[in-house]
PDB file of N, CA and C in Angstrom:
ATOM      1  N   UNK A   1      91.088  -1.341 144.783  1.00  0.00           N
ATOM      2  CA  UNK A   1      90.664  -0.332 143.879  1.00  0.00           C
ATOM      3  C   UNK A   1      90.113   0.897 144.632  1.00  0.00           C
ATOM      4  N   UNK A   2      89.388   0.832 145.965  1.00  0.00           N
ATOM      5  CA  UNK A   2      88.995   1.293 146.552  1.00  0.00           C
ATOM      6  C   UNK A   2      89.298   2.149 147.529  1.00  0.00           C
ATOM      7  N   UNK A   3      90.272   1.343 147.848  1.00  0.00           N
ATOM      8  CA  UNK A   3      91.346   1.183 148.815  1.00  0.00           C
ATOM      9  C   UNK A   3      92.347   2.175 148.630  1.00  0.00           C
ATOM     10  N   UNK A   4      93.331   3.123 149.142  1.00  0.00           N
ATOM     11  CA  UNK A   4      94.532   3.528 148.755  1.00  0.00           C
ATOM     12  C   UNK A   4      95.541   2.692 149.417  1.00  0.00           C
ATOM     13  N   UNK A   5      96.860   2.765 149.074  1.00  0.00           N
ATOM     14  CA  UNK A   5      98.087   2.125 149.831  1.00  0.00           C
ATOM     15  C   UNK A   5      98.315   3.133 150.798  1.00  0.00           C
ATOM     16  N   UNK A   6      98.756   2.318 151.842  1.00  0.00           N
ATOM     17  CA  UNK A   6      99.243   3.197 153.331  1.00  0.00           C
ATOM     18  C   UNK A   6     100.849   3.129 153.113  1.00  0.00           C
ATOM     19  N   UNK A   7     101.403   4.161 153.135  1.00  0.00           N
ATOM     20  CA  UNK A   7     102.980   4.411 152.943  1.00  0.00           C
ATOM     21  C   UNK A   7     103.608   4.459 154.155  1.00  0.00           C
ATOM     22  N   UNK A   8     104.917   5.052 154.438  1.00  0.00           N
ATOM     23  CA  UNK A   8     104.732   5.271 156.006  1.00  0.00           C
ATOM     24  C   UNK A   8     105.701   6.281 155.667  1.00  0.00           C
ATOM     25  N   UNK A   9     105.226   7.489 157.105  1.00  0.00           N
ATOM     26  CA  UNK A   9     105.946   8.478 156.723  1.00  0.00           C
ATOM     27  C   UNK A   9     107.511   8.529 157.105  1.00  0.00           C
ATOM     28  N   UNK A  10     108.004   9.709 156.788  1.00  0.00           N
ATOM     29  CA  UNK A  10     109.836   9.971 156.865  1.00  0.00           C
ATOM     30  C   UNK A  10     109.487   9.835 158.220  1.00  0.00           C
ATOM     31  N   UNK A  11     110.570   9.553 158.774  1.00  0.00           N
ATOM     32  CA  UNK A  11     111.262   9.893 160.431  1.00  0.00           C
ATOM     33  C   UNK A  11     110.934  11.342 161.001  1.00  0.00           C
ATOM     34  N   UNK A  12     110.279  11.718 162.003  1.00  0.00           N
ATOM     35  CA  UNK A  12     110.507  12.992 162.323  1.00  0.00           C
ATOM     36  C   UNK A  12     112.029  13.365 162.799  1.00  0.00           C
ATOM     37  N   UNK A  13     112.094  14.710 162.392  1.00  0.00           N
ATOM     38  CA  UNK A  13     113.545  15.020 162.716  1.00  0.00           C
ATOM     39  C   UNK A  13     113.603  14.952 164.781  1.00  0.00           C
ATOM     40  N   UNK A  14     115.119  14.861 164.880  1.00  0.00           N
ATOM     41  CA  UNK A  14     115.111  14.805 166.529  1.00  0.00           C
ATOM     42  C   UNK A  14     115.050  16.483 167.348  1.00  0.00           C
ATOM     43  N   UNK A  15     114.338  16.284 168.240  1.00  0.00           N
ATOM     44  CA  UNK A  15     113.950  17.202 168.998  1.00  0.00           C
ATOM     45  C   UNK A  15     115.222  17.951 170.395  1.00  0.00           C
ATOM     46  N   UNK A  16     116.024  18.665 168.903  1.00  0.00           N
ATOM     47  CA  UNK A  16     117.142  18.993 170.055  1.00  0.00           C
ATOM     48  C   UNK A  16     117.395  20.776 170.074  1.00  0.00           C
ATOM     49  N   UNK A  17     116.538  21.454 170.277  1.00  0.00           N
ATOM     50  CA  UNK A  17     116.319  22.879 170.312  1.00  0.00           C
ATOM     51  C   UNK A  17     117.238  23.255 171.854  1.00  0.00           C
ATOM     52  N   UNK A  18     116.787  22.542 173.003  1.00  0.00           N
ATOM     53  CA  UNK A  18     117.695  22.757 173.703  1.00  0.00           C
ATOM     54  C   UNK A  18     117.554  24.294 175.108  1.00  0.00           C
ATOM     55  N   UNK A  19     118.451  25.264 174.313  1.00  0.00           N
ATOM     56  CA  UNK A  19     118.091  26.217 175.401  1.00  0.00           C
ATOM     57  C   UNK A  19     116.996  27.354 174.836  1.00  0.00           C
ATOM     58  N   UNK A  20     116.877  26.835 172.997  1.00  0.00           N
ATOM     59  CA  UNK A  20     116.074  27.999 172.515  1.00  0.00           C
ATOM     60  C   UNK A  20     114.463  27.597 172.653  1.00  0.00           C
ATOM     61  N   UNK A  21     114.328  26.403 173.195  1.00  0.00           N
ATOM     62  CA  UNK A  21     113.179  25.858 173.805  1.00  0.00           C
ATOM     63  C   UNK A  21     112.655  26.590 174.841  1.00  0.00           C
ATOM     64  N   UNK A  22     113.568  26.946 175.733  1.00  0.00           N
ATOM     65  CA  UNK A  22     113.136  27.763 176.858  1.00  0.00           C
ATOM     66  C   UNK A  22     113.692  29.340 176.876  1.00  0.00           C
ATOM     67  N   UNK A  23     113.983  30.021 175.764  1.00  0.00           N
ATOM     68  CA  UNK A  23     114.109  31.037 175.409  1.00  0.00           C
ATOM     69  C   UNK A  23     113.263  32.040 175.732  1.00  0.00           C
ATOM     70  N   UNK A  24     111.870  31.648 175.473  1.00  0.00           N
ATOM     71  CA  UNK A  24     110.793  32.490 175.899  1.00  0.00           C
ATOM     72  C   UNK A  24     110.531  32.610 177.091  1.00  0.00           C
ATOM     73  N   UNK A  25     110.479  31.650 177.837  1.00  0.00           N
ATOM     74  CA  UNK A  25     110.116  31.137 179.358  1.00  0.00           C
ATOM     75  C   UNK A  25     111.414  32.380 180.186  1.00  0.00           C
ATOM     76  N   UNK A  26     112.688  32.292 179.551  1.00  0.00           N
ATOM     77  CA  UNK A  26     113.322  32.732 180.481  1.00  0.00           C
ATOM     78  C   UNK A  26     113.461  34.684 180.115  1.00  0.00           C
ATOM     79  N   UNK A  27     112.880  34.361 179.069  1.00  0.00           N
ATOM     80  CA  UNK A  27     112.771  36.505 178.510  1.00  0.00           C
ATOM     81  C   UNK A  27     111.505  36.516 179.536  1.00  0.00           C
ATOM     82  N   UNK A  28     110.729  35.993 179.787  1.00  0.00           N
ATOM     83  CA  UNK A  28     109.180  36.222 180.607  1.00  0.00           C
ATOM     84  C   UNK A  28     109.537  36.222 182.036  1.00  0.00           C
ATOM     85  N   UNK A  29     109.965  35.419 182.499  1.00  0.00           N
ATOM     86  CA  UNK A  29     111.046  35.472 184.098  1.00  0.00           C
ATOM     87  C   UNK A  29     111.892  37.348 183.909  1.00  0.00           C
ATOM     88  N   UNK A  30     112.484  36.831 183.195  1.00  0.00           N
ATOM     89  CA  UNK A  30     113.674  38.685 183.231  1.00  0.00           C
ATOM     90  C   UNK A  30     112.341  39.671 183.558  1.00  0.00           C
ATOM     91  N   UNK A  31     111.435  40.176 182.405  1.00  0.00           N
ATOM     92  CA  UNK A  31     110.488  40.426 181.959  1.00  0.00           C
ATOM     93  C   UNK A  31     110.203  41.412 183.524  1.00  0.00           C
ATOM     94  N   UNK A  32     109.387  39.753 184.097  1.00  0.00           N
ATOM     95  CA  UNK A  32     108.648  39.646 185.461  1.00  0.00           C
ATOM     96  C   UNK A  32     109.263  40.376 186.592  1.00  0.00           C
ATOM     97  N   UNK A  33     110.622  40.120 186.660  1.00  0.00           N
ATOM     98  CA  UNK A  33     111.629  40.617 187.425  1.00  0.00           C
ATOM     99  C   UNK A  33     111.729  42.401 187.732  1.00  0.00           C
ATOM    100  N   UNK A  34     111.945  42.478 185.927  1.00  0.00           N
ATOM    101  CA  UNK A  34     112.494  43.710 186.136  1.00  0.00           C
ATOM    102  C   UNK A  34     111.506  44.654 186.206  1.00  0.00           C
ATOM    103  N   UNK A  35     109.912  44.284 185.423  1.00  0.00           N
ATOM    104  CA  UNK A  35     108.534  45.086 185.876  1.00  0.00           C
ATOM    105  C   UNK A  35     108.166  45.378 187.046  1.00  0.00           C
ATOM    106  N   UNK A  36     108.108  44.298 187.610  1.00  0.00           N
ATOM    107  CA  UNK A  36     107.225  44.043 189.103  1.00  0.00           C
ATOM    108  C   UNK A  36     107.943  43.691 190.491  1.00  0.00           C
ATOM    109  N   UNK A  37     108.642  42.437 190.444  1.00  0.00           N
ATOM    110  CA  UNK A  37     109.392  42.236 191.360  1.00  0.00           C
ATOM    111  C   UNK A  37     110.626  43.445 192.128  1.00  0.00           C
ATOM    112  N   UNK A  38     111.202  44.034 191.115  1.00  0.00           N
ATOM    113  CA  UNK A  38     112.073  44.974 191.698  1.00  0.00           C
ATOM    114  C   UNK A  38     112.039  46.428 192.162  1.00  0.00           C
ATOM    115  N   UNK A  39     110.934  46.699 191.264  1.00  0.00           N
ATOM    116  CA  UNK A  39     110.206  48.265 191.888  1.00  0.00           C
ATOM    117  C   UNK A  39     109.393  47.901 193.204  1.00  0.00           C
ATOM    118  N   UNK A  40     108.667  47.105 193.196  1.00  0.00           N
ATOM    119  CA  UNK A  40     107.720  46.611 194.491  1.00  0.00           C
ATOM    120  C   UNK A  40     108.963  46.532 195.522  1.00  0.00           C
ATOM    121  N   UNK A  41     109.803  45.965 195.693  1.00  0.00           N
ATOM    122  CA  UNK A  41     111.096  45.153 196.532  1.00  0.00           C
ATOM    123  C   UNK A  41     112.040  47.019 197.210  1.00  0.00           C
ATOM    124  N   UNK A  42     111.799  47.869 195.738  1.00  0.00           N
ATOM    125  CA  UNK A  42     112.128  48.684 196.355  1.00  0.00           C
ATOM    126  C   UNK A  42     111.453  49.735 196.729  1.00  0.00           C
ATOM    127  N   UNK A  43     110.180  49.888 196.554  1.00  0.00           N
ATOM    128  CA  UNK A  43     108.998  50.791 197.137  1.00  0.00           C
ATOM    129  C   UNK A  43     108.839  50.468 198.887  1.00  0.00           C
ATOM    130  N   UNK A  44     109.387  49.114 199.069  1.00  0.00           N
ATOM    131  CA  UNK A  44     109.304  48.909 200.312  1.00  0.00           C
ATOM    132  C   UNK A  44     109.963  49.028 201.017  1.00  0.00           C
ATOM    133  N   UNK A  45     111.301  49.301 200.318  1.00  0.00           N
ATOM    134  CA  UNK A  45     112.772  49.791 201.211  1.00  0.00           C
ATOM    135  C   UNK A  45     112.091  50.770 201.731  1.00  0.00           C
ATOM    136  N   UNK A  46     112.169  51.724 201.214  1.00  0.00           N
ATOM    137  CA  UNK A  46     111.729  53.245 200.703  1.00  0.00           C
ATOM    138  C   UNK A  46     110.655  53.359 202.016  1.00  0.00           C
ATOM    139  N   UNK A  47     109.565  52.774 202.177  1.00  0.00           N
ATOM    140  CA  UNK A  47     108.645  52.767 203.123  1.00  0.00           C
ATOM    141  C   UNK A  47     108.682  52.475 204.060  1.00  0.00           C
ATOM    142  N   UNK A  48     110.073  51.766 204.558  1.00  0.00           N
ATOM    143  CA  UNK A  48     110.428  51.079 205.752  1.00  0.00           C
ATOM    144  C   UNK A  48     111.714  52.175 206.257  1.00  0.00           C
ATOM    145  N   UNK A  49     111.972  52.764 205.130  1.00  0.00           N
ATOM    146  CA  UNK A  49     113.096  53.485 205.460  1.00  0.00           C
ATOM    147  C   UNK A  49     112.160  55.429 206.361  1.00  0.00           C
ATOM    148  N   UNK A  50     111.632  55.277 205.657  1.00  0.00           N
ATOM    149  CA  UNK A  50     110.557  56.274 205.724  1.00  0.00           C
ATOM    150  C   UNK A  50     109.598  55.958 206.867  1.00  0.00           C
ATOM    151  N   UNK A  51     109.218  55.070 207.632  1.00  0.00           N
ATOM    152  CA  UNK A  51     108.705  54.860 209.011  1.00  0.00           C
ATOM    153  C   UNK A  51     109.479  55.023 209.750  1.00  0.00           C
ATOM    154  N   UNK A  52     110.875  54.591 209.680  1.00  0.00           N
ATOM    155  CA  UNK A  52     111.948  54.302 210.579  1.00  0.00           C
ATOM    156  C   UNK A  52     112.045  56.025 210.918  1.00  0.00           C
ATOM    157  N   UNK A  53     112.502  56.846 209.996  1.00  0.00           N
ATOM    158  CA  UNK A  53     112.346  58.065 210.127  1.00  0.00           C
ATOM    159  C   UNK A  53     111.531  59.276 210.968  1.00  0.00           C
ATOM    160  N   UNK A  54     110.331  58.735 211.252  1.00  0.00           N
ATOM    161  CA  UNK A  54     108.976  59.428 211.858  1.00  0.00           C
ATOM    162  C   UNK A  54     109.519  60.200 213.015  1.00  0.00           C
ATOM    163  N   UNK A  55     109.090  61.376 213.456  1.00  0.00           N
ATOM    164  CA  UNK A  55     109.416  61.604 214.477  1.00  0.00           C
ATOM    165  C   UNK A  55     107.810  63.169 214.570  1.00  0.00           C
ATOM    166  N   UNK A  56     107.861  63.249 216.165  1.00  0.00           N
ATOM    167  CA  UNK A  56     107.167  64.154 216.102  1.00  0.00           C
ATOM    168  C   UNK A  56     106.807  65.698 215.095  1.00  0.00           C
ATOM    169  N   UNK A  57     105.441  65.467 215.044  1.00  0.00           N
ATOM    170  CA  UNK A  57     105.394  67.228 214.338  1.00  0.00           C
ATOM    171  C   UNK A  57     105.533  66.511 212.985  1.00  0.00           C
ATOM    172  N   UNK A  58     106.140  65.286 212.590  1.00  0.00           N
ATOM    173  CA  UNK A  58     105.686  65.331 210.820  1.00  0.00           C
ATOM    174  C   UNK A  58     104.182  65.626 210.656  1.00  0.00           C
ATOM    175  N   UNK A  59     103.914  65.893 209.378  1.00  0.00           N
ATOM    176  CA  UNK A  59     102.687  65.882 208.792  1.00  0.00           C
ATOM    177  C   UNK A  59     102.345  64.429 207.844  1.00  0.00           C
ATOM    178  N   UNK A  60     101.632  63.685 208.370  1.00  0.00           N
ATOM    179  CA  UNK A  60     101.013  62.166 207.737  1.00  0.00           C
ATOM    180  C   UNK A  60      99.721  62.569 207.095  1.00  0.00           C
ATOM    181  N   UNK A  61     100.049  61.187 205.779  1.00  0.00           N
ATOM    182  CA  UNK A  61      98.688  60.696 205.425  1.00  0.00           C
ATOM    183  C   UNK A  61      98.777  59.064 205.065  1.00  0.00           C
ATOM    184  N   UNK A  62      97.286  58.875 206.063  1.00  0.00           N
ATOM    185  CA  UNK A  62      97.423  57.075 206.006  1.00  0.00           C
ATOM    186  C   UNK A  62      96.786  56.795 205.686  1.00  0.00           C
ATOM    187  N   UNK A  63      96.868  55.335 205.241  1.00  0.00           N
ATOM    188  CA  UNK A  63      96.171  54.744 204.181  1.00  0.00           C
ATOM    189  C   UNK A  63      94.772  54.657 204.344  1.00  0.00           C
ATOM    190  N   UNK A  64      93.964  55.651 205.249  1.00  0.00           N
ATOM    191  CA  UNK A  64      92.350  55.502 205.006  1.00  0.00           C
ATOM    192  C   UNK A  64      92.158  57.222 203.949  1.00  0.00           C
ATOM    193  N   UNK A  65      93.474  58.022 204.383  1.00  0.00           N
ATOM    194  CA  UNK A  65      93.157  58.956 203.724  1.00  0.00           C
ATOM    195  C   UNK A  65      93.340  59.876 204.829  1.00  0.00           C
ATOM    196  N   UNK A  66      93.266  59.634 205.761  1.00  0.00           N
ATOM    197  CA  UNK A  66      93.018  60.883 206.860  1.00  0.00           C
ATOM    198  C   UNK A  66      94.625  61.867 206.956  1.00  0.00           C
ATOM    199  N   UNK A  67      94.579  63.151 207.039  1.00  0.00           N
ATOM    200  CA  UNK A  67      95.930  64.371 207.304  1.00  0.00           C
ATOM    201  C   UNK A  67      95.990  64.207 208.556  1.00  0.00           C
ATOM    202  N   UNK A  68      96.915  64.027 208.885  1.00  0.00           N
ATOM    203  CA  UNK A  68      97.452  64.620 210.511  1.00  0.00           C
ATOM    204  C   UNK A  68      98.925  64.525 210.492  1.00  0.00           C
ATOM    205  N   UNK A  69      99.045  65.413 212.230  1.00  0.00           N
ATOM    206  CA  UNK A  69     100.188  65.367 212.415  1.00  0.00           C
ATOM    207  C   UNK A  69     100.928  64.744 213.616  1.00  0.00           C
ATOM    208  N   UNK A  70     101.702  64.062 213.596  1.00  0.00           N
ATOM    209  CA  UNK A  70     102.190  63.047 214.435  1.00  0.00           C
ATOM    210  C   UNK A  70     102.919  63.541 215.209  1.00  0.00           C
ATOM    211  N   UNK A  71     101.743  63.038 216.565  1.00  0.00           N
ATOM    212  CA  UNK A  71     102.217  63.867 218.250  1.00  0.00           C
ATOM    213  C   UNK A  71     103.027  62.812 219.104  1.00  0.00           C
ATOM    214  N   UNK A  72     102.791  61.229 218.648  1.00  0.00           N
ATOM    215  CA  UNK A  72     103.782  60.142 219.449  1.00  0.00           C
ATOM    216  C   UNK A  72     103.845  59.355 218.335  1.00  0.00           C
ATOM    217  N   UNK A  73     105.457  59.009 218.853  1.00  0.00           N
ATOM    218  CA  UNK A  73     105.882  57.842 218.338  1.00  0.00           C
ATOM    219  C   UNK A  73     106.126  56.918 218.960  1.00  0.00           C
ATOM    220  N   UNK A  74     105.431  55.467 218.727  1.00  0.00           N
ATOM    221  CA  UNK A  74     105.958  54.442 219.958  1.00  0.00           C
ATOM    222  C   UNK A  74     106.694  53.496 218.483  1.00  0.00           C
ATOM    223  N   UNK A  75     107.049  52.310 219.656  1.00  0.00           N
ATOM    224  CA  UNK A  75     107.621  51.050 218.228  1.00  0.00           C
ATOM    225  C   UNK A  75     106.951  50.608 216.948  1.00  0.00           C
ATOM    226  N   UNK A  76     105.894  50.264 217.736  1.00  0.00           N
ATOM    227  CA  UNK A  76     104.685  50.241 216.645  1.00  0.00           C
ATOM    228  C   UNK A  76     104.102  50.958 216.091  1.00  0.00           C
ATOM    229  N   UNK A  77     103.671  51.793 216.890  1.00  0.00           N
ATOM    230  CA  UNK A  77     102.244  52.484 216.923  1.00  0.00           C
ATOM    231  C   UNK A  77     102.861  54.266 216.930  1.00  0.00           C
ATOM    232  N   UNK A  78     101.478  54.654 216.026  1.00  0.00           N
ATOM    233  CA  UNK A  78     102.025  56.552 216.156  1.00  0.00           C
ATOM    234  C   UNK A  78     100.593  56.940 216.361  1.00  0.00           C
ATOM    235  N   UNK A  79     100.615  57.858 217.451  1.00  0.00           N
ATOM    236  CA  UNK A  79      99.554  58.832 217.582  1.00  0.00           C
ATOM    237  C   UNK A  79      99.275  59.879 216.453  1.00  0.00           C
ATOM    238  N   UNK A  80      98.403  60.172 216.065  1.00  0.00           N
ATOM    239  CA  UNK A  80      98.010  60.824 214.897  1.00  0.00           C
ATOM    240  C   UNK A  80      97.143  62.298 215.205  1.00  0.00           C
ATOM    241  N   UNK A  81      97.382  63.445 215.529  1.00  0.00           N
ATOM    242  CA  UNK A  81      96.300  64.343 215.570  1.00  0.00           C
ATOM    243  C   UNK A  81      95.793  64.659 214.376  1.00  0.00           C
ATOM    244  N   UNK A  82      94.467  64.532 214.248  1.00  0.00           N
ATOM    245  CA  UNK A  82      93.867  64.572 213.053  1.00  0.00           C
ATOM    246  C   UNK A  82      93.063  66.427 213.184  1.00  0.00           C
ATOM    247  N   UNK A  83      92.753  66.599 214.358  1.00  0.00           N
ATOM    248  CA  UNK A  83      92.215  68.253 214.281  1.00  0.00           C
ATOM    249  C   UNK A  83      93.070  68.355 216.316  1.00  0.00           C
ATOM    250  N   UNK A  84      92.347  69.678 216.601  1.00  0.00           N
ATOM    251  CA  UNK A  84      92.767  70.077 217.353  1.00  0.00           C
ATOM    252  C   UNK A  84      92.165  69.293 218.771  1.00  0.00           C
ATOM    253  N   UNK A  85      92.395  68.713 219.623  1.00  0.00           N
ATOM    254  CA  UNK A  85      91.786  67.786 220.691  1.00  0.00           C
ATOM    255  C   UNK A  85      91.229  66.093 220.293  1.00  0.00           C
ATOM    256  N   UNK A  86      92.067  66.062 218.929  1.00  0.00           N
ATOM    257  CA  UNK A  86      91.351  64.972 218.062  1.00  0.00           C
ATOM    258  C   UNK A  86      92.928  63.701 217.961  1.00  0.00           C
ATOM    259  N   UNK A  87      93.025  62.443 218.941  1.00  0.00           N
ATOM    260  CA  UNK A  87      94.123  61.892 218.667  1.00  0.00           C
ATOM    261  C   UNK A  87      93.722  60.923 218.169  1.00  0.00           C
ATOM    262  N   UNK A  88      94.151  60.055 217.028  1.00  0.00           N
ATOM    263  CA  UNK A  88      94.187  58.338 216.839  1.00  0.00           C
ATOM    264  C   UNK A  88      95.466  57.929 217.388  1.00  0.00           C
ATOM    265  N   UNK A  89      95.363  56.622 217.479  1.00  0.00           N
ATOM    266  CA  UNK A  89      96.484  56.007 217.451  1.00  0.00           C
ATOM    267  C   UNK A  89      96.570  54.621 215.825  1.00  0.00           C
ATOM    268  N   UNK A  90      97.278  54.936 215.124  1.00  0.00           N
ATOM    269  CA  UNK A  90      97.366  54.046 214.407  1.00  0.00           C
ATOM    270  C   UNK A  90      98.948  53.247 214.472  1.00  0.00           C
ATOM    271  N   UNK A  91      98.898  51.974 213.527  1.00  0.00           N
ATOM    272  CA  UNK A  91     100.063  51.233 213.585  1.00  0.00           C
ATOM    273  C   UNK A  91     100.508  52.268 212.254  1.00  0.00           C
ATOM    274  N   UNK A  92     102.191  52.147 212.438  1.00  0.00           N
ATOM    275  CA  UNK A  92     103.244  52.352 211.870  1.00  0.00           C
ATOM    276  C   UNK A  92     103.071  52.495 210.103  1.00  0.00           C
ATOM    277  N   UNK A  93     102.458  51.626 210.247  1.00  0.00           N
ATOM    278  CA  UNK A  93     102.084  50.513 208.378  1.00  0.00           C
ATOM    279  C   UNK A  93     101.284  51.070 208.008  1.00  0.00           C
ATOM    280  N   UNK A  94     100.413  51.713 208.720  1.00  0.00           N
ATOM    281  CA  UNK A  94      99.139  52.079 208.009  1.00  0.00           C
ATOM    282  C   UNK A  94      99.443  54.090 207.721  1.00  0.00           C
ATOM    283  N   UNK A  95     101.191  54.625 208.130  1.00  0.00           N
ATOM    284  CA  UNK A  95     101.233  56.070 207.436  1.00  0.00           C
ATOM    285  C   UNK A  95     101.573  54.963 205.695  1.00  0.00           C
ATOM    286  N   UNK A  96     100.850  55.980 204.893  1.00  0.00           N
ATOM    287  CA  UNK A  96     101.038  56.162 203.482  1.00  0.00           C
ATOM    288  C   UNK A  96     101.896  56.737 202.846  1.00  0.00           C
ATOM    289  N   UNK A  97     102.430  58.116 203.728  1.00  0.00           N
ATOM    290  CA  UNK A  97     103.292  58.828 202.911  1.00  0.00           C
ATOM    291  C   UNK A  97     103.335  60.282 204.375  1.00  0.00           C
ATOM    292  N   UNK A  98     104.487  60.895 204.017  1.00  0.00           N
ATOM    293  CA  UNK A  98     105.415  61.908 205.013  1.00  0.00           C
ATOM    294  C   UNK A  98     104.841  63.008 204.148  1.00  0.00           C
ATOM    295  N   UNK A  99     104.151  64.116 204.165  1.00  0.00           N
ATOM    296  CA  UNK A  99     103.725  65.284 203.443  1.00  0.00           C
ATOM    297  C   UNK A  99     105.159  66.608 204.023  1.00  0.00           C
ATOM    298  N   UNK A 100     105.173  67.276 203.218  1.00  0.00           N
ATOM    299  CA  UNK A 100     105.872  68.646 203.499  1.00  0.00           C
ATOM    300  C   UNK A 100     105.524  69.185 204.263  1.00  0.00           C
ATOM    301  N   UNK A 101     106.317  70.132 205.541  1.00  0.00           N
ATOM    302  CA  UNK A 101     105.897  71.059 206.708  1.00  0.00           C
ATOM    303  C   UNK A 101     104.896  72.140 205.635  1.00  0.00           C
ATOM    304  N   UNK A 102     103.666  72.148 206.511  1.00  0.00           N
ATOM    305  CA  UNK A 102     102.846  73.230 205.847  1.00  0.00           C
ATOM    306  C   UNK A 102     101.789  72.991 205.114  1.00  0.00           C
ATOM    307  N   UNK A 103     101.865  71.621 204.768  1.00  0.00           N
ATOM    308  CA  UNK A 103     101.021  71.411 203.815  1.00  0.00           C
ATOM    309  C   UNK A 103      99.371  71.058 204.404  1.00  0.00           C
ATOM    310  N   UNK A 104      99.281  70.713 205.775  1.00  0.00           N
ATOM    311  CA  UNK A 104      97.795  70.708 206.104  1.00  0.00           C
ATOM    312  C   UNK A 104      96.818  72.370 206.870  1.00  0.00           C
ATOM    313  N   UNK A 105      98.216  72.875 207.276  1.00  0.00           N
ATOM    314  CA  UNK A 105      97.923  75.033 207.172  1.00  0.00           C
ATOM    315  C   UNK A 105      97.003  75.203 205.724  1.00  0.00           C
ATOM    316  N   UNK A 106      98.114  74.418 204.766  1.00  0.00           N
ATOM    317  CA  UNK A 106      97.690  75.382 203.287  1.00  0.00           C
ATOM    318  C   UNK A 106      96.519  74.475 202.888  1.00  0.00           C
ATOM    319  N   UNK A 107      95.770  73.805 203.312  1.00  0.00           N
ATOM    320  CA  UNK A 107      94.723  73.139 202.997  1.00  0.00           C
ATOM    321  C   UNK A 107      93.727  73.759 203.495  1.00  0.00           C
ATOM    322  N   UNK A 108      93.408  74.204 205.090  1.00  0.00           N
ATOM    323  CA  UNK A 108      92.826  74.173 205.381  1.00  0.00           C
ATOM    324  C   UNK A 108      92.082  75.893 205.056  1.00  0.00           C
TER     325      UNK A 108
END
């Protein structure tokens, strides 16, 4: 009286979704790819292509920030004049970017 009857339920249906199971998983991979992975992959061409390039008299800026203009080039390593009697030597990796002839004249 108290009690209810225990029935038992239908069968669940079978679990055959298949590739639309991983539908999402694989739009999030593409996704990943085409955001991040392939601009990064080619920012670095670009930067490797662009060291390879260096040669005296460019105008640099590296990644601490500092202007100069590049008086040696070795394999690794580039001398950097930052003012007049003023040399660094930094590694290769650490120019940021190749500035336009002129552009540390028109700064200063």
């Amino acid at each position: 009286m108290f009690i209810s009857n225990a029935f038992a339920e239908a069968a669940a249906p079978a679990a055959g979704g298949g590739f639309m199971d991983f539908l999402p998983l694989v739009a999030l991979v593409a996704v990943f790819y085409f955001m991040i992975l392939r601009p990064q992959s080619k920012r670095a061409k670009e930067h490797k292509v662009m060291l390879e390039a260096l040669q005296r008299g460019d105008e640099v800026v590296t990644t601490g920030g500092e202007l100069g203009r590049v008086s040696k080039v070795y394999e690794q390593y580039v001398g950097v004049e930052l003012a007049e009697n003023i040399e660094v030597t930094v590694q290769k990796t650490a120019i940021q970017s190749v500035l336009p002839k002129g552009t540390i004249k028109s700064i200063k």
